[in-house]
C-alpha atoms as a PDB file:
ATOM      1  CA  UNK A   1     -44.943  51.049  39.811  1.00  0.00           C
ATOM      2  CA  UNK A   2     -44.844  49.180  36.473  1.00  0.00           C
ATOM      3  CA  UNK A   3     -42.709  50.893  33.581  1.00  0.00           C
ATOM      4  CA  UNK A   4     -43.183  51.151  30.371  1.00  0.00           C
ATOM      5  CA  UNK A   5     -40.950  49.133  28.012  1.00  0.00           C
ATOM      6  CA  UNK A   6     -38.920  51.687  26.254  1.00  0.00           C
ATOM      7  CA  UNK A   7     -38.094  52.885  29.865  1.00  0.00           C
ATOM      8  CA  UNK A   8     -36.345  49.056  30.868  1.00  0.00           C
ATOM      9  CA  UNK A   9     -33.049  49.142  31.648  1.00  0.00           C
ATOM     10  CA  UNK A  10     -30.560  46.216  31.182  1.00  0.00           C
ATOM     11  CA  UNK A  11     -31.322  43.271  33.581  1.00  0.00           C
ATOM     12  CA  UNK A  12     -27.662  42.259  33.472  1.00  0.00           C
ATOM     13  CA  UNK A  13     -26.786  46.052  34.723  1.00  0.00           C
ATOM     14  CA  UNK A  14     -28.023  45.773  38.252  1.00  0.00           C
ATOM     15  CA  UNK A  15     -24.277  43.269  38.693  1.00  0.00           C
ATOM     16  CA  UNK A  16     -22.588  46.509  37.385  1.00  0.00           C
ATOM     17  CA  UNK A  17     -24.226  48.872  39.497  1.00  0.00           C
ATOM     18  CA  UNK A  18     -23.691  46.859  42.795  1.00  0.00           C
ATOM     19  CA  UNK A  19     -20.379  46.725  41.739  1.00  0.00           C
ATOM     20  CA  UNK A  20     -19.981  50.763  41.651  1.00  0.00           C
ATOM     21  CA  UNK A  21     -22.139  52.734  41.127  1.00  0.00           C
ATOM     22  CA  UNK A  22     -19.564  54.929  38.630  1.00  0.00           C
ATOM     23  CA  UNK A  23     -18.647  52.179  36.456  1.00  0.00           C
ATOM     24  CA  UNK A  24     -22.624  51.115  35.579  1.00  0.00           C
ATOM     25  CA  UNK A  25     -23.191  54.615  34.628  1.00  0.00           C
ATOM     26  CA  UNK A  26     -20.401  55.537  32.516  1.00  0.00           C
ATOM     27  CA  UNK A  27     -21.497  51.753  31.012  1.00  0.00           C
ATOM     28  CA  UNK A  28     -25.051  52.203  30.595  1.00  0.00           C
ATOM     29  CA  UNK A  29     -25.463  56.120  30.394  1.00  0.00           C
ATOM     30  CA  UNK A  30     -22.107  57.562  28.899  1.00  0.00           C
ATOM     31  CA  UNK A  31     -21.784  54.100  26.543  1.00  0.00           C
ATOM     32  CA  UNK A  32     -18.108  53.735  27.291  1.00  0.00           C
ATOM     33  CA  UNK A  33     -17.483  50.223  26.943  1.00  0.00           C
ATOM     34  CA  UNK A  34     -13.305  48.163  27.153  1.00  0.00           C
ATOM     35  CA  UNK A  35     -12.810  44.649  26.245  1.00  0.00           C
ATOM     36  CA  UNK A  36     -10.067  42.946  28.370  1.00  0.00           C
ATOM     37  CA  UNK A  37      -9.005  39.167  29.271  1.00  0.00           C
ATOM     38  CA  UNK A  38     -12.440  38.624  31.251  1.00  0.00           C
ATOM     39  CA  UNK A  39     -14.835  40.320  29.415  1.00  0.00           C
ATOM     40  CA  UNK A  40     -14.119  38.045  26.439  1.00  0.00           C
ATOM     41  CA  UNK A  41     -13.801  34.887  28.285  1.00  0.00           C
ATOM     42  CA  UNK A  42     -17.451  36.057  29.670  1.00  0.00           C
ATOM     43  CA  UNK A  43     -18.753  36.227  26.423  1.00  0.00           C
ATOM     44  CA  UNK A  44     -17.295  32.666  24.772  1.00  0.00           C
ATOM     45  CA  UNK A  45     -18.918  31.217  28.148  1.00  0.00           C
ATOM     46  CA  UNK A  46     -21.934  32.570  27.612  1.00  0.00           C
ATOM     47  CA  UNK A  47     -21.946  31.432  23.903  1.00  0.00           C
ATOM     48  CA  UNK A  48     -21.070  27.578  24.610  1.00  0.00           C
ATOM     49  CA  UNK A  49     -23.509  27.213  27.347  1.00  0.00           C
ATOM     50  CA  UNK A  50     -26.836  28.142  25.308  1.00  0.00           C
ATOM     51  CA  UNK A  51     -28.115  28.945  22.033  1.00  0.00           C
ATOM     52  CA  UNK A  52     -31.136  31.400  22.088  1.00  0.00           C
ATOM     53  CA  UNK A  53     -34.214  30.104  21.716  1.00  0.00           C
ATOM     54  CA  UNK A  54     -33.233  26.380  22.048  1.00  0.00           C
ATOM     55  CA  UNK A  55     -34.688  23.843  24.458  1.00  0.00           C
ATOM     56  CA  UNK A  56     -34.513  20.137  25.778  1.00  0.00           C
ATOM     57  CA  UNK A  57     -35.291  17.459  27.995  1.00  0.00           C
ATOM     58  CA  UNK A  58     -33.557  15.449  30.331  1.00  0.00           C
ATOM     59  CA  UNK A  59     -35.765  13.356  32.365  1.00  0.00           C
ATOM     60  CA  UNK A  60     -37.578  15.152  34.386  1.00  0.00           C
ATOM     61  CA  UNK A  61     -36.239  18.336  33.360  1.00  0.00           C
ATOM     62  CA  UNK A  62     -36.918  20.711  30.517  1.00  0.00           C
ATOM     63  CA  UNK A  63     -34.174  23.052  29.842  1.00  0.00           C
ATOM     64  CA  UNK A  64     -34.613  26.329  27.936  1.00  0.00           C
ATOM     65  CA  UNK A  65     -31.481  27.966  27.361  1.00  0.00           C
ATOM     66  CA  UNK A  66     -31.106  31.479  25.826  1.00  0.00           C
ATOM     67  CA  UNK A  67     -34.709  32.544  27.842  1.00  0.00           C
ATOM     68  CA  UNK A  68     -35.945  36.570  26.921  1.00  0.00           C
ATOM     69  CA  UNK A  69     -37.102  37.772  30.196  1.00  0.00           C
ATOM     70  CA  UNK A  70     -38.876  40.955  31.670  1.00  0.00           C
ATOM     71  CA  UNK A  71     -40.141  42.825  34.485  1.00  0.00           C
ATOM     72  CA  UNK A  72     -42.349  45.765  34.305  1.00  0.00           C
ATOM     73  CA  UNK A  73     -41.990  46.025  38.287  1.00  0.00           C
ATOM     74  CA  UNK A  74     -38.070  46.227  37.929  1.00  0.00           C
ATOM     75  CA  UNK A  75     -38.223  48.154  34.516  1.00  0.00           C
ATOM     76  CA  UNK A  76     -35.842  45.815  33.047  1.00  0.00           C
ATOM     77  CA  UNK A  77     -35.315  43.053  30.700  1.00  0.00           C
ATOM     78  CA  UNK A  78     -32.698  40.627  29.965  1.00  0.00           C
ATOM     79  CA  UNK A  79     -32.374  36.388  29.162  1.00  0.00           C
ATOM     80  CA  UNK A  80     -31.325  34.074  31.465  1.00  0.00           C
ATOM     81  CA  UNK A  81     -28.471  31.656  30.471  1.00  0.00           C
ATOM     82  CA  UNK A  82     -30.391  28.521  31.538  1.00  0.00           C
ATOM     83  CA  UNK A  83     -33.805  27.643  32.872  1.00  0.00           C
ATOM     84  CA  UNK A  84     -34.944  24.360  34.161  1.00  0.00           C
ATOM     85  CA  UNK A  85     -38.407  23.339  34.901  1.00  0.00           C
ATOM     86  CA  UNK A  86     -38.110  20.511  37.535  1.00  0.00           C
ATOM     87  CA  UNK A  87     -41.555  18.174  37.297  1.00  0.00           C
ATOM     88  CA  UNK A  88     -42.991  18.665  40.866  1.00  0.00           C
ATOM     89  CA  UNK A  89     -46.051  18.134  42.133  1.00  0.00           C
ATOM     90  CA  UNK A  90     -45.736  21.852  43.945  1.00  0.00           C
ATOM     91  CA  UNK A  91     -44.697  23.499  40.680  1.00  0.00           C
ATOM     92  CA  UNK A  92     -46.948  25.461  37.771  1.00  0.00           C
ATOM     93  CA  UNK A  93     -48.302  24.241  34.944  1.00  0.00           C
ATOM     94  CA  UNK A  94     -46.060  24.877  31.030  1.00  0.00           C
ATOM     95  CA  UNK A  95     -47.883  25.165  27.801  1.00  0.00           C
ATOM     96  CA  UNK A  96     -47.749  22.024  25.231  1.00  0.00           C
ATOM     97  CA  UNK A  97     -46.333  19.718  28.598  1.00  0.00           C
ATOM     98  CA  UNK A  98     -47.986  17.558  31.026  1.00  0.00           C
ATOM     99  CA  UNK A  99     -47.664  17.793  34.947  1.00  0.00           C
ATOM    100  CA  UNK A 100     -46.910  20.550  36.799  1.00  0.00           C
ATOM    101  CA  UNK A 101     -42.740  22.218  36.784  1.00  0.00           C
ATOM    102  CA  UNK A 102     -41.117  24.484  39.426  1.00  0.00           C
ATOM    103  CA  UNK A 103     -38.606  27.251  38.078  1.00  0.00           C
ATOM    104  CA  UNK A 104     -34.930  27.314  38.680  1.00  0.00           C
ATOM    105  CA  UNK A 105     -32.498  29.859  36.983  1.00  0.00           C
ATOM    106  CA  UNK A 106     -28.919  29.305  36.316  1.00  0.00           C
ATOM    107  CA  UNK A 107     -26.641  32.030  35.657  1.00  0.00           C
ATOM    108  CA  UNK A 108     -23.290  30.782  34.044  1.00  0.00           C
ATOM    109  CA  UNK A 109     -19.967  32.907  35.528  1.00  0.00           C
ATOM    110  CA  UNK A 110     -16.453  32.536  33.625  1.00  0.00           C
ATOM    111  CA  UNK A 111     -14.437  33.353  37.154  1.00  0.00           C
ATOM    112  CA  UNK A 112     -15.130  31.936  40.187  1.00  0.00           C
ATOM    113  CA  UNK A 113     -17.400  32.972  43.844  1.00  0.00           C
ATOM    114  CA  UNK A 114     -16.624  36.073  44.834  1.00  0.00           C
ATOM    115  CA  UNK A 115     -16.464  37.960  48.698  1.00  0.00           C
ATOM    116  CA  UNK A 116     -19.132  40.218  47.520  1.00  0.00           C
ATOM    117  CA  UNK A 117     -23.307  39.298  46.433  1.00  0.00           C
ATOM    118  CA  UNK A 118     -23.139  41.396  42.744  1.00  0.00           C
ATOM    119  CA  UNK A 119     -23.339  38.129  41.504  1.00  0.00           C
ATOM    120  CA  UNK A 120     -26.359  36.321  43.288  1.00  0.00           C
ATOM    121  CA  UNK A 121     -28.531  39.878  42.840  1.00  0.00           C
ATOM    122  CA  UNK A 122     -28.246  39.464  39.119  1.00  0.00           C
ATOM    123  CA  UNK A 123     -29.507  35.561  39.681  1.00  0.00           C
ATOM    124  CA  UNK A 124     -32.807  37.866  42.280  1.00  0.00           C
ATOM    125  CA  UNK A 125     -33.186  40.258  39.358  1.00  0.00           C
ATOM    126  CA  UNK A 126     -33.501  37.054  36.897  1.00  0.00           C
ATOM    127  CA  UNK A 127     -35.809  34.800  39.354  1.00  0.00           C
ATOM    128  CA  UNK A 128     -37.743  38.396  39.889  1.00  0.00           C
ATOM    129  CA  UNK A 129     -38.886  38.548  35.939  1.00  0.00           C
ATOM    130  CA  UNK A 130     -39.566  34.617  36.092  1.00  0.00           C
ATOM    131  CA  UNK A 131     -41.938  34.985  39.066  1.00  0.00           C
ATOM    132  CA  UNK A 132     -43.592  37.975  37.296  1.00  0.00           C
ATOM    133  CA  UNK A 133     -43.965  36.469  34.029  1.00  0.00           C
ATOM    134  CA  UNK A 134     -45.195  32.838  35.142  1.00  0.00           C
ATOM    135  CA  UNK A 135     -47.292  33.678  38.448  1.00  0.00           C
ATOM    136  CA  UNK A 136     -45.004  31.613  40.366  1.00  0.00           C
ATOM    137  CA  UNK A 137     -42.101  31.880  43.088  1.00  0.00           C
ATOM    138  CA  UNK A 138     -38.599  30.901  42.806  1.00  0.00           C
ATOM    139  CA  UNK A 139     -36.929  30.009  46.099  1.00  0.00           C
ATOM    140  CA  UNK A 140     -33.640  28.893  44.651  1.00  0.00           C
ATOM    141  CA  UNK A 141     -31.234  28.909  41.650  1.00  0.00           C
ATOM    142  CA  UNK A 142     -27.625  28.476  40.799  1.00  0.00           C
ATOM    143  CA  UNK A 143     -24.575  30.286  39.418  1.00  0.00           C
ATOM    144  CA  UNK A 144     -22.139  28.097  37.335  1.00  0.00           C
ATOM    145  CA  UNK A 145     -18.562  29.125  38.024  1.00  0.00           C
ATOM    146  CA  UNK A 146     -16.425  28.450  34.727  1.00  0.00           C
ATOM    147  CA  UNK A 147     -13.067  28.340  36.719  1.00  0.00           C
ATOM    148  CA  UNK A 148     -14.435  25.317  39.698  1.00  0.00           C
ATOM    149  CA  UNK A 149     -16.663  23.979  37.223  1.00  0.00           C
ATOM    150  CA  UNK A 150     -19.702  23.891  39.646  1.00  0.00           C
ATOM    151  CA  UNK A 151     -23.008  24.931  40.978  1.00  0.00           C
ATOM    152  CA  UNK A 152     -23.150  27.455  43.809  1.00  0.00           C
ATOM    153  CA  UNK A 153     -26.828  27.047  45.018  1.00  0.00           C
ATOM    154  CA  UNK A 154     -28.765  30.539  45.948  1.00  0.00           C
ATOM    155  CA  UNK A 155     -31.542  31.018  48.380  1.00  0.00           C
ATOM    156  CA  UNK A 156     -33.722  33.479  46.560  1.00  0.00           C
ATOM    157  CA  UNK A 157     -35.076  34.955  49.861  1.00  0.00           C
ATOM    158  CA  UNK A 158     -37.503  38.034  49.854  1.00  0.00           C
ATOM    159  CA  UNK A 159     -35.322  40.646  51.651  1.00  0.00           C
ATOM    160  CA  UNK A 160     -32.868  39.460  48.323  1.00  0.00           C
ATOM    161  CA  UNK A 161     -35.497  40.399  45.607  1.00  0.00           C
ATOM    162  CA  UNK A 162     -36.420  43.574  47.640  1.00  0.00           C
ATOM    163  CA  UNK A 163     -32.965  44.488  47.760  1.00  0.00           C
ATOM    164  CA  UNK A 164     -32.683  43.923  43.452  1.00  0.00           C
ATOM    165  CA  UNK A 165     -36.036  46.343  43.644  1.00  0.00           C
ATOM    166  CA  UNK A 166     -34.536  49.368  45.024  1.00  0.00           C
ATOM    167  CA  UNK A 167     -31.520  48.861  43.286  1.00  0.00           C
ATOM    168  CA  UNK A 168     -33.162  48.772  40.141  1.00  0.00           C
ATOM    169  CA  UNK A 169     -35.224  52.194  41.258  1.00  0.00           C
ATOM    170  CA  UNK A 170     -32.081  53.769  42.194  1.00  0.00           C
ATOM    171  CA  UNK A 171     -30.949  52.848  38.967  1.00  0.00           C
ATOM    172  CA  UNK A 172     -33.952  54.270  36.771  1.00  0.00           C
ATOM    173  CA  UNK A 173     -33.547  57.362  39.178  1.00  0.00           C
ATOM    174  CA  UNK A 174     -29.336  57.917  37.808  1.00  0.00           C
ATOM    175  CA  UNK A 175     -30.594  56.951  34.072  1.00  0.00           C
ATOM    176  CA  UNK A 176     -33.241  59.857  34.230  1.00  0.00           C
ATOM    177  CA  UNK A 177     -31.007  62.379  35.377  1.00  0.00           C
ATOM    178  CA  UNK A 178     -28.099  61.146  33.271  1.00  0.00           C
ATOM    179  CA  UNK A 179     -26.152  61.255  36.073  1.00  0.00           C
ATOM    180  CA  UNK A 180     -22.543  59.844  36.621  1.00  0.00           C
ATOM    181  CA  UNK A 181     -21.375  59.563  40.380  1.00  0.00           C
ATOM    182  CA  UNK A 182     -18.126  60.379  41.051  1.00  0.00           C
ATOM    183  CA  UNK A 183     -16.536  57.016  43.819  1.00  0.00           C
ATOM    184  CA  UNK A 184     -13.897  57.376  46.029  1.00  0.00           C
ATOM    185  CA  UNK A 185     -10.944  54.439  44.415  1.00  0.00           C
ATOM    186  CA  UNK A 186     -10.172  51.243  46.345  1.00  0.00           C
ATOM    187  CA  UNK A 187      -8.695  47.866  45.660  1.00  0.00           C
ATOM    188  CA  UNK A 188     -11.510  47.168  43.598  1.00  0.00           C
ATOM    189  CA  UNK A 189     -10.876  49.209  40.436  1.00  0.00           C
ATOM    190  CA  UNK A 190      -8.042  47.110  39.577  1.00  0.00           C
ATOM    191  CA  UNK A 191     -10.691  44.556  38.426  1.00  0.00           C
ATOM    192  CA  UNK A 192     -12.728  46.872  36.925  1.00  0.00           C
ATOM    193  CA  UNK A 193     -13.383  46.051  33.146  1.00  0.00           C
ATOM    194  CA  UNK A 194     -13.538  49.768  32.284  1.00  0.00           C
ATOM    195  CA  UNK A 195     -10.765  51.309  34.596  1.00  0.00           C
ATOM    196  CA  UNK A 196      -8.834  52.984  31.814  1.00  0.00           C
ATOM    197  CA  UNK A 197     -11.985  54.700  30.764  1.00  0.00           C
ATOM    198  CA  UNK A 198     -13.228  55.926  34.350  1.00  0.00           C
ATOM    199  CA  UNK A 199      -9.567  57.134  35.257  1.00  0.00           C
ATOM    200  CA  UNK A 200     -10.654  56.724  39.253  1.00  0.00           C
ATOM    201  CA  UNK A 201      -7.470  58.502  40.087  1.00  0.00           C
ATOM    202  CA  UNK A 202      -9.271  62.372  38.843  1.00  0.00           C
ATOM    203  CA  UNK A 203     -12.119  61.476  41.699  1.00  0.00           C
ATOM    204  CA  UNK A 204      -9.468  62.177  43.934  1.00  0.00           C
ATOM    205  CA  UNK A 205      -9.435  65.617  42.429  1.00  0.00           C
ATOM    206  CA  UNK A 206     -11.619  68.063  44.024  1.00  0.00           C
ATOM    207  CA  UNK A 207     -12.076  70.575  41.272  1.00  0.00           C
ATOM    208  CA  UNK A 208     -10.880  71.164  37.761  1.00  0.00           C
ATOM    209  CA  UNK A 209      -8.566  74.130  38.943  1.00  0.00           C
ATOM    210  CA  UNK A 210      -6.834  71.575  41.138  1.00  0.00           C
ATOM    211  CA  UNK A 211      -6.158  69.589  38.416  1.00  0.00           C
ATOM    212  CA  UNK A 212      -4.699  71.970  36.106  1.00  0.00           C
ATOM    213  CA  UNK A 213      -2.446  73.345  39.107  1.00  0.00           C
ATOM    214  CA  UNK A 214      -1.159  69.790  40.013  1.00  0.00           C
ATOM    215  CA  UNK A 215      -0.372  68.747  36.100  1.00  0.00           C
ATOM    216  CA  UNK A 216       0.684  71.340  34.846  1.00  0.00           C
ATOM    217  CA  UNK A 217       3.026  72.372  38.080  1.00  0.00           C
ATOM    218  CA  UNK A 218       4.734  68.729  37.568  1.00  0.00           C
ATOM    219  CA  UNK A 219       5.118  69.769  33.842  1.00  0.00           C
ATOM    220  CA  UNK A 220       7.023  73.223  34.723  1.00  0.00           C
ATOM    221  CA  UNK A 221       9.032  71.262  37.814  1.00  0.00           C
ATOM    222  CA  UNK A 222      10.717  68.920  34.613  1.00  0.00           C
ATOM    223  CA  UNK A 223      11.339  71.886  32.335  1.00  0.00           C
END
């Protein structure tokens, strides 16, 4: 299925929505949006490690930092951070350059690895729009951790970029029905970005009428 472009959904989204489900769609659908500590460390990352549009050379590397990408298979669209194009005799040929230059993405990450894979599916969903858009394939990338200062390397395996396509059709699927999931709450909300907006606590609530009874009994019991 290809979609159409003013149906693409945010490429950087798909890290949200492996996250929870809840929190992408109160993000993306509802627009509720909180800036704490790591969101703004995120985004001062993100500014000092490209500069849209720009490009250079080191060796036998081209770097293009700041790179628009888009898939019409994934209905989504995003940039990547960093791009290099490693001269290889296996790679594709680039516009205006001589030889031929495999693909590697390189997602840059203000924390450090985590347990879970929300990460390395938003590097898939990046290395997904590169193949589509330059007829090649992308076994491998990177994620730059801004807390150990490294590269993790990624295998960019098919079952991985099959995984980022029904995640991003699951995601087109909640868009079109504008509809917000309710989560059961675990450890994990204490790291969520938008906790004090999603209130996970009234998802343990089963109806509205239970609500009411258990607030507004408290309220009477200190009166």
């Amino acid at each position: 299925m290809a979609y159409n472009e003013e149906d693409f959904l945010m490429l950087s989204g798909i890290q949200h929505f492996a996250f929870c489900r809840r929190q992408w769609a109160l993000i993306h659908i509802e627009q509720l949006w909180e800036e704490n500590l790591q969101t703004v460390e995120g985004d001062l990352l993100h500014e000092n490690c490209h500069d849209a549009y720009f490009s250079e050379s080191r060796k036998e590397v081209l770097i293009s930092r700041g790179m628009p990408i888009f898939s019409r298979s994934l209905g989504a669209s995003g940039e990547c951070d960093i791009v290099e194009f490693r001269k290889s005799a296996d790679g594709i040929p680039l516009h205006g350059k001589d030889g031929l230059y495999t693909v590697y993405p390189v997602e840059y990450k203000h924390g450090e690895p985590k347990d879970s894979d929300i990460d390395i599916l938003q590097l898939a969903a990046q290395a997904v729009c590169l193949e589509e858009m330059l007829s090649c394939e992308i076994s491998s990338g990177a994620i730059f951790y801004g807390r150990t200062k490294r590269r993790q390397k990624v295998e960019l395996t098919g079952d991985l970029k099959e995984r980022v396509g029904c995640l991003f059709t699951e995601m087109h699927g909640y868009f079109q029905r504008g509809y917000v999931p309710k989560v059961k709450p675990t450890k994990s909300c204490n790291a969520c970005s938008i906790k004090n907006l999603c209130l996970p606590k009234l998802c343990k609530v089963k109806s509205v009428k239970d609500y009411l009874e258990q607030n507004l009994g408290a309220e009477e019991a200190q009166t």
